[in-house]
C-alpha atoms as a PDB file:
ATOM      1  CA  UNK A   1      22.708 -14.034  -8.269  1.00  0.00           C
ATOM      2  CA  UNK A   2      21.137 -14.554  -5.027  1.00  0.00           C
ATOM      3  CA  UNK A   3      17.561 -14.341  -3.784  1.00  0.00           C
ATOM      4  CA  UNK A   4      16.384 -13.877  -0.278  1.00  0.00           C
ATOM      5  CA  UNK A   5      14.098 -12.129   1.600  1.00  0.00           C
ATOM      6  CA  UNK A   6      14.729  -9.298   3.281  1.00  0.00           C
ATOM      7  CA  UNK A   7      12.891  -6.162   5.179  1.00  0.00           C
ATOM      8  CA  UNK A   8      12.555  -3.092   3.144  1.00  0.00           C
ATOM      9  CA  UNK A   9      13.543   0.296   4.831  1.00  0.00           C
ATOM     10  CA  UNK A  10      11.948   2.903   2.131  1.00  0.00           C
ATOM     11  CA  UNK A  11      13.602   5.759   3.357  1.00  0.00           C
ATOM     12  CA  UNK A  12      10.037   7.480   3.599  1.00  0.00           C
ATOM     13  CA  UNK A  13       9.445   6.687   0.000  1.00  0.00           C
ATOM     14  CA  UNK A  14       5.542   5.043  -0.776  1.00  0.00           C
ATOM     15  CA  UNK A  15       6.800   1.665  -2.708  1.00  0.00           C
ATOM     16  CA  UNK A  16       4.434  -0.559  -1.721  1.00  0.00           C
ATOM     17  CA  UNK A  17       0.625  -1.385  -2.618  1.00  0.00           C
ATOM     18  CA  UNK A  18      -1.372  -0.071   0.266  1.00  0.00           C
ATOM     19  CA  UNK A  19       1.762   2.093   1.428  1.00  0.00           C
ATOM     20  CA  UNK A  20       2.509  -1.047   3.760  1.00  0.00           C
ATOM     21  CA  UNK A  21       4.712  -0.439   7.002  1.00  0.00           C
ATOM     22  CA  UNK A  22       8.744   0.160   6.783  1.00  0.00           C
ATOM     23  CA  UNK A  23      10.039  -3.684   7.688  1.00  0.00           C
ATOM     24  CA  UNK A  24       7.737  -5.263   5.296  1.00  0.00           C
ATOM     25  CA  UNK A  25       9.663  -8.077   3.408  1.00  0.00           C
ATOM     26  CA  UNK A  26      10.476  -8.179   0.015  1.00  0.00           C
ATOM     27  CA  UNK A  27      12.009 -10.728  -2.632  1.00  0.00           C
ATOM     28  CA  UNK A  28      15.625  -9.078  -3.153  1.00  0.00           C
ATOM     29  CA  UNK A  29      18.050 -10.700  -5.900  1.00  0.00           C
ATOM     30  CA  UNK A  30      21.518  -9.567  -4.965  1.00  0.00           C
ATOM     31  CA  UNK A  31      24.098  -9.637  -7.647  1.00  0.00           C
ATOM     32  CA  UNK A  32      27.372 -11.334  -7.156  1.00  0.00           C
ATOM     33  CA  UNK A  33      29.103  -8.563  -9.333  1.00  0.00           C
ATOM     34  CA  UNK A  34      28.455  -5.540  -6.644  1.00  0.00           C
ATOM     35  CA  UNK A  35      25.518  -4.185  -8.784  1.00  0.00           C
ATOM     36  CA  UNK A  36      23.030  -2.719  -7.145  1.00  0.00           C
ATOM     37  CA  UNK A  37      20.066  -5.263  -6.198  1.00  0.00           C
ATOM     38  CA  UNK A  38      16.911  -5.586  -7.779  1.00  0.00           C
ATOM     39  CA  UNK A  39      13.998  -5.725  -5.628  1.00  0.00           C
ATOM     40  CA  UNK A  40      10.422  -7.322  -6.716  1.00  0.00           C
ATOM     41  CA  UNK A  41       6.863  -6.557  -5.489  1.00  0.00           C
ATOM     42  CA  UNK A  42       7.188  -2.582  -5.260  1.00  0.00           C
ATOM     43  CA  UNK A  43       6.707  -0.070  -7.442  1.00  0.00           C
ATOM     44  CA  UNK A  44       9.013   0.973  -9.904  1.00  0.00           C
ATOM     45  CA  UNK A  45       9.180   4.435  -8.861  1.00  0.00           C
ATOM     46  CA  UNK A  46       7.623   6.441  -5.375  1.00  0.00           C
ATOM     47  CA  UNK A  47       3.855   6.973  -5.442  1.00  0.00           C
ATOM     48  CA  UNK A  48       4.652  10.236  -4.121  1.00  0.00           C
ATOM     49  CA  UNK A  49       7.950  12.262  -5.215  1.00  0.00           C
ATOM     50  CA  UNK A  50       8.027   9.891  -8.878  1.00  0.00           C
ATOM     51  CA  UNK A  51      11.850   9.174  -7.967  1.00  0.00           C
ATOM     52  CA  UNK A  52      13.001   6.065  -9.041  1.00  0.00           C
ATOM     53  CA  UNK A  53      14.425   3.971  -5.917  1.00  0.00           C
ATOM     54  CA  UNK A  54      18.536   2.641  -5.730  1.00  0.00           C
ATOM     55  CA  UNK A  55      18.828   0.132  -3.285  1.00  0.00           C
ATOM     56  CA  UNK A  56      21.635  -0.718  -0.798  1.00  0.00           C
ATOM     57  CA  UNK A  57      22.100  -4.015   1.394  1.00  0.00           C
ATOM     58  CA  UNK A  58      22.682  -3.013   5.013  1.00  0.00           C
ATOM     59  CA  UNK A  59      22.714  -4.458   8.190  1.00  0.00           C
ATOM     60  CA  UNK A  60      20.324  -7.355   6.937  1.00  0.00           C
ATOM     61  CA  UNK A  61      18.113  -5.084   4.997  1.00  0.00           C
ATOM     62  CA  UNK A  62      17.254  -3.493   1.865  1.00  0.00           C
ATOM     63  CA  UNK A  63      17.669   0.179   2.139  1.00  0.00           C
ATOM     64  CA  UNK A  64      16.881   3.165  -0.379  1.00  0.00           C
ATOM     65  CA  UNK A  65      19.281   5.308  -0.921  1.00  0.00           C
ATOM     66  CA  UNK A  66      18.072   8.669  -0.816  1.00  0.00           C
ATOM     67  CA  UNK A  67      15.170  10.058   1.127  1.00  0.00           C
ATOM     68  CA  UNK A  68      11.710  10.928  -0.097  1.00  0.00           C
ATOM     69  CA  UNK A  69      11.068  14.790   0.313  1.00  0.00           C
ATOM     70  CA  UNK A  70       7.266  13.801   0.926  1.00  0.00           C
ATOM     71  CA  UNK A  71       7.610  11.280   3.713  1.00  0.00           C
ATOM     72  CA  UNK A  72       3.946  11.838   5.021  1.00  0.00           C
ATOM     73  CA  UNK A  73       2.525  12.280   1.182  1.00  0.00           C
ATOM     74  CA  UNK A  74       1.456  15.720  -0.129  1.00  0.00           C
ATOM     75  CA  UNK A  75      -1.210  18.176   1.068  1.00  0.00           C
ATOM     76  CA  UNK A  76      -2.307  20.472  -1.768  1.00  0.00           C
ATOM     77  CA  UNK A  77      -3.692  24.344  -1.239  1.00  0.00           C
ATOM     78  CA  UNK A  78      -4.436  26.392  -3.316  1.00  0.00           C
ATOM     79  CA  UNK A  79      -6.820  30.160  -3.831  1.00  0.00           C
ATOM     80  CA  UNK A  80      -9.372  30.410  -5.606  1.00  0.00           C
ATOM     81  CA  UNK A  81     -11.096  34.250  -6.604  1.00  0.00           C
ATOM     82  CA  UNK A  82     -14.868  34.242  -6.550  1.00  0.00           C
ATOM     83  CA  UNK A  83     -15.371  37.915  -7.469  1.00  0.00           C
ATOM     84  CA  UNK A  84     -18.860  36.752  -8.782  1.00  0.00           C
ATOM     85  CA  UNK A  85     -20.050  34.982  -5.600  1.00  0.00           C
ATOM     86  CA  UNK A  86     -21.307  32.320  -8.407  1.00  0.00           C
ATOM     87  CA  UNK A  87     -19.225  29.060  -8.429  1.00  0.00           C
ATOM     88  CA  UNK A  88     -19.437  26.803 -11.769  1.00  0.00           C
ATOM     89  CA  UNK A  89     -18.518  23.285 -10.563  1.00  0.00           C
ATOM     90  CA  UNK A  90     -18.330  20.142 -12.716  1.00  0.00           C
ATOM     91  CA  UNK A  91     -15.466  17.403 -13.327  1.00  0.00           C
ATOM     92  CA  UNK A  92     -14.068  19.129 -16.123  1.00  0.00           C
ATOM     93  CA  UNK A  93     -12.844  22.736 -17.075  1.00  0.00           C
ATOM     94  CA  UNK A  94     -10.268  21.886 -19.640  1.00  0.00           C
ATOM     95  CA  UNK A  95     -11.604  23.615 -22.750  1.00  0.00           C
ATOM     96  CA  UNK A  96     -11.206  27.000 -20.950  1.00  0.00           C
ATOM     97  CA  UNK A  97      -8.310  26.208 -18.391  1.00  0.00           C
ATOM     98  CA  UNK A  98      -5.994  23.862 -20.168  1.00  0.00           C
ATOM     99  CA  UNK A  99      -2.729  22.492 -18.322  1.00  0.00           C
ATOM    100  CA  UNK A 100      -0.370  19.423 -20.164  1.00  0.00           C
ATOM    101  CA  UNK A 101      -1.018  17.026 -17.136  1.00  0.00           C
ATOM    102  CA  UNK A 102       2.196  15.305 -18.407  1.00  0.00           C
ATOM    103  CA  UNK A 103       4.272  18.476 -17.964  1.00  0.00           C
ATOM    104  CA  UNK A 104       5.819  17.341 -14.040  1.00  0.00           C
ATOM    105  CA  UNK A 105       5.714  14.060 -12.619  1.00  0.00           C
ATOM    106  CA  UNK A 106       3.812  11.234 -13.548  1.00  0.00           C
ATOM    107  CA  UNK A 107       0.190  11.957 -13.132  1.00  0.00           C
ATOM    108  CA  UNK A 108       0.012   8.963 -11.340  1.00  0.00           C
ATOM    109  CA  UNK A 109       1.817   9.983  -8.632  1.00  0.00           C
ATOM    110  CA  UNK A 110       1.158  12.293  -5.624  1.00  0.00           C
ATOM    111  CA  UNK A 111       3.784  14.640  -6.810  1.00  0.00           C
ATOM    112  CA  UNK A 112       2.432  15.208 -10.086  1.00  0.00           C
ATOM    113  CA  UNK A 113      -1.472  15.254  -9.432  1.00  0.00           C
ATOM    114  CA  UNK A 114      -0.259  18.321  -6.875  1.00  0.00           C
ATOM    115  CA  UNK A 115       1.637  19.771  -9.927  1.00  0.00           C
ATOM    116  CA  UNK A 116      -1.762  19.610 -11.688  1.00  0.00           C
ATOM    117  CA  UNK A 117      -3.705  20.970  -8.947  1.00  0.00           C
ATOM    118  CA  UNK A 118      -1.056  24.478  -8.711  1.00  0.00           C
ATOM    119  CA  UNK A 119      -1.086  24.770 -12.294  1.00  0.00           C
ATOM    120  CA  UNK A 120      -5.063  24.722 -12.911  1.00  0.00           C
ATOM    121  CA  UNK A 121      -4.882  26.904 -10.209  1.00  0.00           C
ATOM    122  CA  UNK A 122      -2.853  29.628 -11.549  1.00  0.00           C
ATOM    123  CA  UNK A 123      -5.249  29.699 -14.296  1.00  0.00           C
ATOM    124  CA  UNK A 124      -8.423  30.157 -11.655  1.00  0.00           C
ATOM    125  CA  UNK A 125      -9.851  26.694 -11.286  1.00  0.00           C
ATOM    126  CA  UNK A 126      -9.906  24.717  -8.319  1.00  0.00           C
ATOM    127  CA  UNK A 127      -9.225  21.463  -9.376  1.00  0.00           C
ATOM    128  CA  UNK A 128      -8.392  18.200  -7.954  1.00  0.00           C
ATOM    129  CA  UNK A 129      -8.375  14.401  -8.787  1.00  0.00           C
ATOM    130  CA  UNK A 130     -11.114  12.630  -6.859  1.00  0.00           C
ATOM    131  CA  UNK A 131     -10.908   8.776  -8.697  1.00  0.00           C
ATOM    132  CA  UNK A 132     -14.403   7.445  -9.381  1.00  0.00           C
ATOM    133  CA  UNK A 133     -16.230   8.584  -6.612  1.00  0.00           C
ATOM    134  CA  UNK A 134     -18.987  10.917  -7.754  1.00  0.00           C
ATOM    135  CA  UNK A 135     -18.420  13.120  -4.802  1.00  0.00           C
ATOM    136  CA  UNK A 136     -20.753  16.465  -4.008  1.00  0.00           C
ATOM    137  CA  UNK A 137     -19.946  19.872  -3.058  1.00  0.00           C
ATOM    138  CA  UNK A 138     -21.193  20.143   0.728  1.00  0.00           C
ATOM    139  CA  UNK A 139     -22.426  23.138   2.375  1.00  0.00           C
ATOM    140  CA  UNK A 140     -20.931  22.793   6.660  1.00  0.00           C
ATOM    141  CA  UNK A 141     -22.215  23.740   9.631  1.00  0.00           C
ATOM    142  CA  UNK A 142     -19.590  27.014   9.070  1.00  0.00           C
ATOM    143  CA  UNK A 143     -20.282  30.214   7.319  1.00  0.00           C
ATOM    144  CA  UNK A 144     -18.934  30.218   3.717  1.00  0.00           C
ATOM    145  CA  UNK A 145     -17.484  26.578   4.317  1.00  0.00           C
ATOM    146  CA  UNK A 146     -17.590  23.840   2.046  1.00  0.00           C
ATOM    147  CA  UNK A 147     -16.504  20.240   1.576  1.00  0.00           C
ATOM    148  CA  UNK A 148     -16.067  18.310  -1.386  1.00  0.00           C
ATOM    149  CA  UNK A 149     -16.678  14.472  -0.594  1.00  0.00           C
ATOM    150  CA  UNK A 150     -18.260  10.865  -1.149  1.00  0.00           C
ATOM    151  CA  UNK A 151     -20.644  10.207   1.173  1.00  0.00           C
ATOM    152  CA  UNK A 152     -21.565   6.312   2.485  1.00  0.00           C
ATOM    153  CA  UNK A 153     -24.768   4.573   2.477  1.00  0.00           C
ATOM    154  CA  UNK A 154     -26.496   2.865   4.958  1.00  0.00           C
ATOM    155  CA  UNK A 155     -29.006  -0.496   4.489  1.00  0.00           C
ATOM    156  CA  UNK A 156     -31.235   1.512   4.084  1.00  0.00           C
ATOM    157  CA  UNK A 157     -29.509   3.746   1.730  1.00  0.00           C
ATOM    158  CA  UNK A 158     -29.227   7.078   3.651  1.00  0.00           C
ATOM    159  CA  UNK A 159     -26.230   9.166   3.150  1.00  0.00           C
ATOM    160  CA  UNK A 160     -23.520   9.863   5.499  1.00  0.00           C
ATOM    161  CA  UNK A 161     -24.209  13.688   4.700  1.00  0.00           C
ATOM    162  CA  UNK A 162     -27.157  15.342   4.642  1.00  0.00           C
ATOM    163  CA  UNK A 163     -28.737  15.438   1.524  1.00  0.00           C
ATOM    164  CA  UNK A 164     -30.001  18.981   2.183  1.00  0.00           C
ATOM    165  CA  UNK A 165     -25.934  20.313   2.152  1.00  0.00           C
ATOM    166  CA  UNK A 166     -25.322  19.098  -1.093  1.00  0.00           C
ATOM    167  CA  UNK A 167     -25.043  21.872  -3.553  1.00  0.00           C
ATOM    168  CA  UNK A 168     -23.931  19.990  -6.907  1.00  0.00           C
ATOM    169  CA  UNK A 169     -23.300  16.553  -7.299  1.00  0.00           C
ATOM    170  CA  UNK A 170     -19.807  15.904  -9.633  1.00  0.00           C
ATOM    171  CA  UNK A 171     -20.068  13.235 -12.300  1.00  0.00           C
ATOM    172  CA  UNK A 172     -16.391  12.249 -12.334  1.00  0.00           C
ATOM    173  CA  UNK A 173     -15.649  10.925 -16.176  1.00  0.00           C
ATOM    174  CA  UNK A 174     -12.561  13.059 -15.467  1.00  0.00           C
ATOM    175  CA  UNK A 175     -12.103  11.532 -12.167  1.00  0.00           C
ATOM    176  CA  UNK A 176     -12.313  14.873 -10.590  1.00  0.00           C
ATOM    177  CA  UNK A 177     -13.706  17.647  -9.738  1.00  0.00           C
ATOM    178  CA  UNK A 178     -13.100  21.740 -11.361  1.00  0.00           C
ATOM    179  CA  UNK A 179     -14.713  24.325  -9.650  1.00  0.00           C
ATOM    180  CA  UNK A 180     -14.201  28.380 -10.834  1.00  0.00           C
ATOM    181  CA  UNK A 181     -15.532  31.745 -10.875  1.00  0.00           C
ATOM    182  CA  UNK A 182     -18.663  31.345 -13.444  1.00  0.00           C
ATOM    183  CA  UNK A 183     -18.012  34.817 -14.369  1.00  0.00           C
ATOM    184  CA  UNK A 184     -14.387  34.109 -15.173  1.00  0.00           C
ATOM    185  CA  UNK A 185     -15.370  30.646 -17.172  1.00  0.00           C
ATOM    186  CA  UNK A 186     -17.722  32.395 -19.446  1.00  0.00           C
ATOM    187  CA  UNK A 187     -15.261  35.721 -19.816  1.00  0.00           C
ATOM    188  CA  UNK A 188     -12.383  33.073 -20.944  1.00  0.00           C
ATOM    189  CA  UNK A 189     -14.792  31.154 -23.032  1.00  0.00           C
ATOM    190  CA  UNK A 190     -17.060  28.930 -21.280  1.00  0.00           C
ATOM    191  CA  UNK A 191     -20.488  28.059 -22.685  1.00  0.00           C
ATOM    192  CA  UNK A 192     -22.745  25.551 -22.626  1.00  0.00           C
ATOM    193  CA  UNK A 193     -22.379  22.776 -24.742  1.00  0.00           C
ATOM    194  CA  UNK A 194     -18.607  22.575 -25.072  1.00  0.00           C
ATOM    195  CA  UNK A 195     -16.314  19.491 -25.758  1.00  0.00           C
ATOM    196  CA  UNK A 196     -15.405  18.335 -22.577  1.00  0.00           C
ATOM    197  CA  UNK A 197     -17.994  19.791 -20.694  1.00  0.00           C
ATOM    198  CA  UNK A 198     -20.541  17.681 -18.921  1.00  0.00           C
ATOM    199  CA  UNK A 199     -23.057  17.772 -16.465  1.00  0.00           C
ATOM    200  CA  UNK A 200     -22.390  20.751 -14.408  1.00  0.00           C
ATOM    201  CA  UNK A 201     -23.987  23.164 -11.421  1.00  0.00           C
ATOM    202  CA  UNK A 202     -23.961  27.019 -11.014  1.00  0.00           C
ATOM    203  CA  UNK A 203     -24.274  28.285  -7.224  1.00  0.00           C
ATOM    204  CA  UNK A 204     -24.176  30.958  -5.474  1.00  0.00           C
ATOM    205  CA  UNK A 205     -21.740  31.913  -2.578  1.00  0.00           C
ATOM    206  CA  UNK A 206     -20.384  34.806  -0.445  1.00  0.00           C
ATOM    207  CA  UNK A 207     -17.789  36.721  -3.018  1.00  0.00           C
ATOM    208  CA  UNK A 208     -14.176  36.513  -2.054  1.00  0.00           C
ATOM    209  CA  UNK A 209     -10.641  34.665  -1.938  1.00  0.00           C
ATOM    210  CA  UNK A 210     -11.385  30.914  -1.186  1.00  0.00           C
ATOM    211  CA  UNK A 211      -8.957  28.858   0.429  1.00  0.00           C
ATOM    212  CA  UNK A 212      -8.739  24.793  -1.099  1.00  0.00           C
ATOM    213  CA  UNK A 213      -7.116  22.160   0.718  1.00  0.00           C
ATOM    214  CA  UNK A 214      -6.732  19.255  -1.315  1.00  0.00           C
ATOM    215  CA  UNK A 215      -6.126  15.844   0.691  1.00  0.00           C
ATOM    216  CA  UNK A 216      -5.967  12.821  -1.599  1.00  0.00           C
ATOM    217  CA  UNK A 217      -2.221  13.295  -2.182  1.00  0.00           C
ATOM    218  CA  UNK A 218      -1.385  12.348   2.022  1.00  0.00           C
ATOM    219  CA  UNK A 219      -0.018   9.227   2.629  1.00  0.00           C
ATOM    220  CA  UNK A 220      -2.507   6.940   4.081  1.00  0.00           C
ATOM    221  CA  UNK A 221      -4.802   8.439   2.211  1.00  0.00           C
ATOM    222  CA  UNK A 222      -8.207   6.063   1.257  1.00  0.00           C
ATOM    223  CA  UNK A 223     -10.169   6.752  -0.953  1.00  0.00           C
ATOM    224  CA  UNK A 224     -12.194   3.289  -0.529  1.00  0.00           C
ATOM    225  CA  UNK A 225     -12.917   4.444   3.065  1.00  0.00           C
ATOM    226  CA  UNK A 226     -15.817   2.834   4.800  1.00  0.00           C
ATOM    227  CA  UNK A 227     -16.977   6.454   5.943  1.00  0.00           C
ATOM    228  CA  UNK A 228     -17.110   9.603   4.384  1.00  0.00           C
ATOM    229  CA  UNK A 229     -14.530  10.190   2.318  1.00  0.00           C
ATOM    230  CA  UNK A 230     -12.873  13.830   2.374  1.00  0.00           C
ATOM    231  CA  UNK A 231     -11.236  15.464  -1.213  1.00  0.00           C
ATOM    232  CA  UNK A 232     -10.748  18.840  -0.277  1.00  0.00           C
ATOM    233  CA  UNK A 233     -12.393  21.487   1.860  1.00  0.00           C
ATOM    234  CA  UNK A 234     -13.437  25.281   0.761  1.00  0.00           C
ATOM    235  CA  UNK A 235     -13.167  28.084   3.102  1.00  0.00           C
ATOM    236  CA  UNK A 236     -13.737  31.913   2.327  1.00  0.00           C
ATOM    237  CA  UNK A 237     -10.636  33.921   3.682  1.00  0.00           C
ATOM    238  CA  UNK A 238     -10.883  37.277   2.567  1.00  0.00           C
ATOM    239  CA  UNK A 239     -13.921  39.246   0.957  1.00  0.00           C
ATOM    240  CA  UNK A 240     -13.907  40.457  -1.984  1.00  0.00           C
ATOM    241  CA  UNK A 241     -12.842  43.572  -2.952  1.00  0.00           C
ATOM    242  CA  UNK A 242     -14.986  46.803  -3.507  1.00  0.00           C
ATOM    243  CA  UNK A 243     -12.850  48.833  -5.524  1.00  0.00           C
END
């Protein structure tokens, strides 16, 4: 077997801590038997489509075989039906709008967090991982607008938001964030005081279809961001309806 160092070409897959550059170099040990080589220091599978990598020595380099169908990481939307115009958000919705998380792809990947998102979705939560940032639901500057995100601090310990926009602040022992109609939750059968349910807020907002764009699945995402840090953004699309 032989060891050298060679410059990966991913093939648009995220193997790499940090999702480094394509040409970043790698240990390679290259079997003398034609096998295919083993590769050390990336991940044993994509960060963002879960596919396990087969390598190829070519023209100096270590290639992957087959492409990533997420080259530039996923992007996440989903609706959301506020008949109500009253929003229950918290971290965790799971007694009332259960999905297996291990149903897809790996939870740990970006593939199978958006897997998670659709399917809590279809149930009528918004839901979307958020790691341990405590993040808020922001009011914007835009009618029936909303962001979901981690502020910074300053020396002095001022927010990067306004304090005043923040509707409900999201402890994340779920490390993220569910959000649905409050008049759904209770009809499917939220209460107080169940299992998994924490700290949570109830507000109000303009009734209608609500658009969520998740954005922690994109590559280059950073969650560790020295600014504000962006989950996911609410928008109302259409109203509700009157009949």
């Amino acid at each position: 077997m032989t060891i050298k160092k060679l410059p990966l070409m991913p093939n648009g897959h995220a193997l790499l801590p940090g999702r480094a550059e394509e040409g970043e170099e790698v240990t390679v040990f290259e079997s003398s038997t034609g096998e295919s080589p083993l590769v050390a220091g990336t991940h044993f599978r994509c960060a963002d489509c879960d596919q396990e990598p087969v390598y190829l020595i070519r023209d100096g380099a270590v290639h992957v075989q087959e492409p990533c169908p997420y080259p530039n990481g996923i992007t996440t939307q989903i609706t959301l039906e506020v008949p109500s115009g009253r929003l229950i958000v918290t971290d965790d919705l799971r007694d009332v709008y259960h999905v297996d998380f291990h149903a897809g792809a790996s939870y740990n990947t970006a593939l199978g967090q958006a897997q998670v998102v659709q399917a809590m979705a279809a149930l009528g939560c918004a839901f979307g991982p958020v790691g341990n940032s405590s993040p808020g639901l922001y009011r914007t500057h835009e009618r029936d607008s909303y962001l979901i995100a981690a502020p910074t601090y300053d020396d002095n310990d001022r927010p990067s938001l306004p304090e005043e926009a923040c509707l409900a602040e999201i402890d994340t022992a779920l490390w993220a964030y569910a959000i649905a109609d409050f008049e759904d939750w209770k009809a499917k059968g939220g209460a107080p005081g169940q299992k998994l349910l924490g700290k949570y807020t109830v507000i109000d907002v303009t009734p209608g279809t609500y658009k969520v764009t998740h954005h922690s699945g994109e590559r280059g995402f950073d969650k560790y961001a020295a600014d504000t840090v962006v989950f996911a953004r609410m928008e109302r699309v259409t109203q509700a309806s009157t009949t």
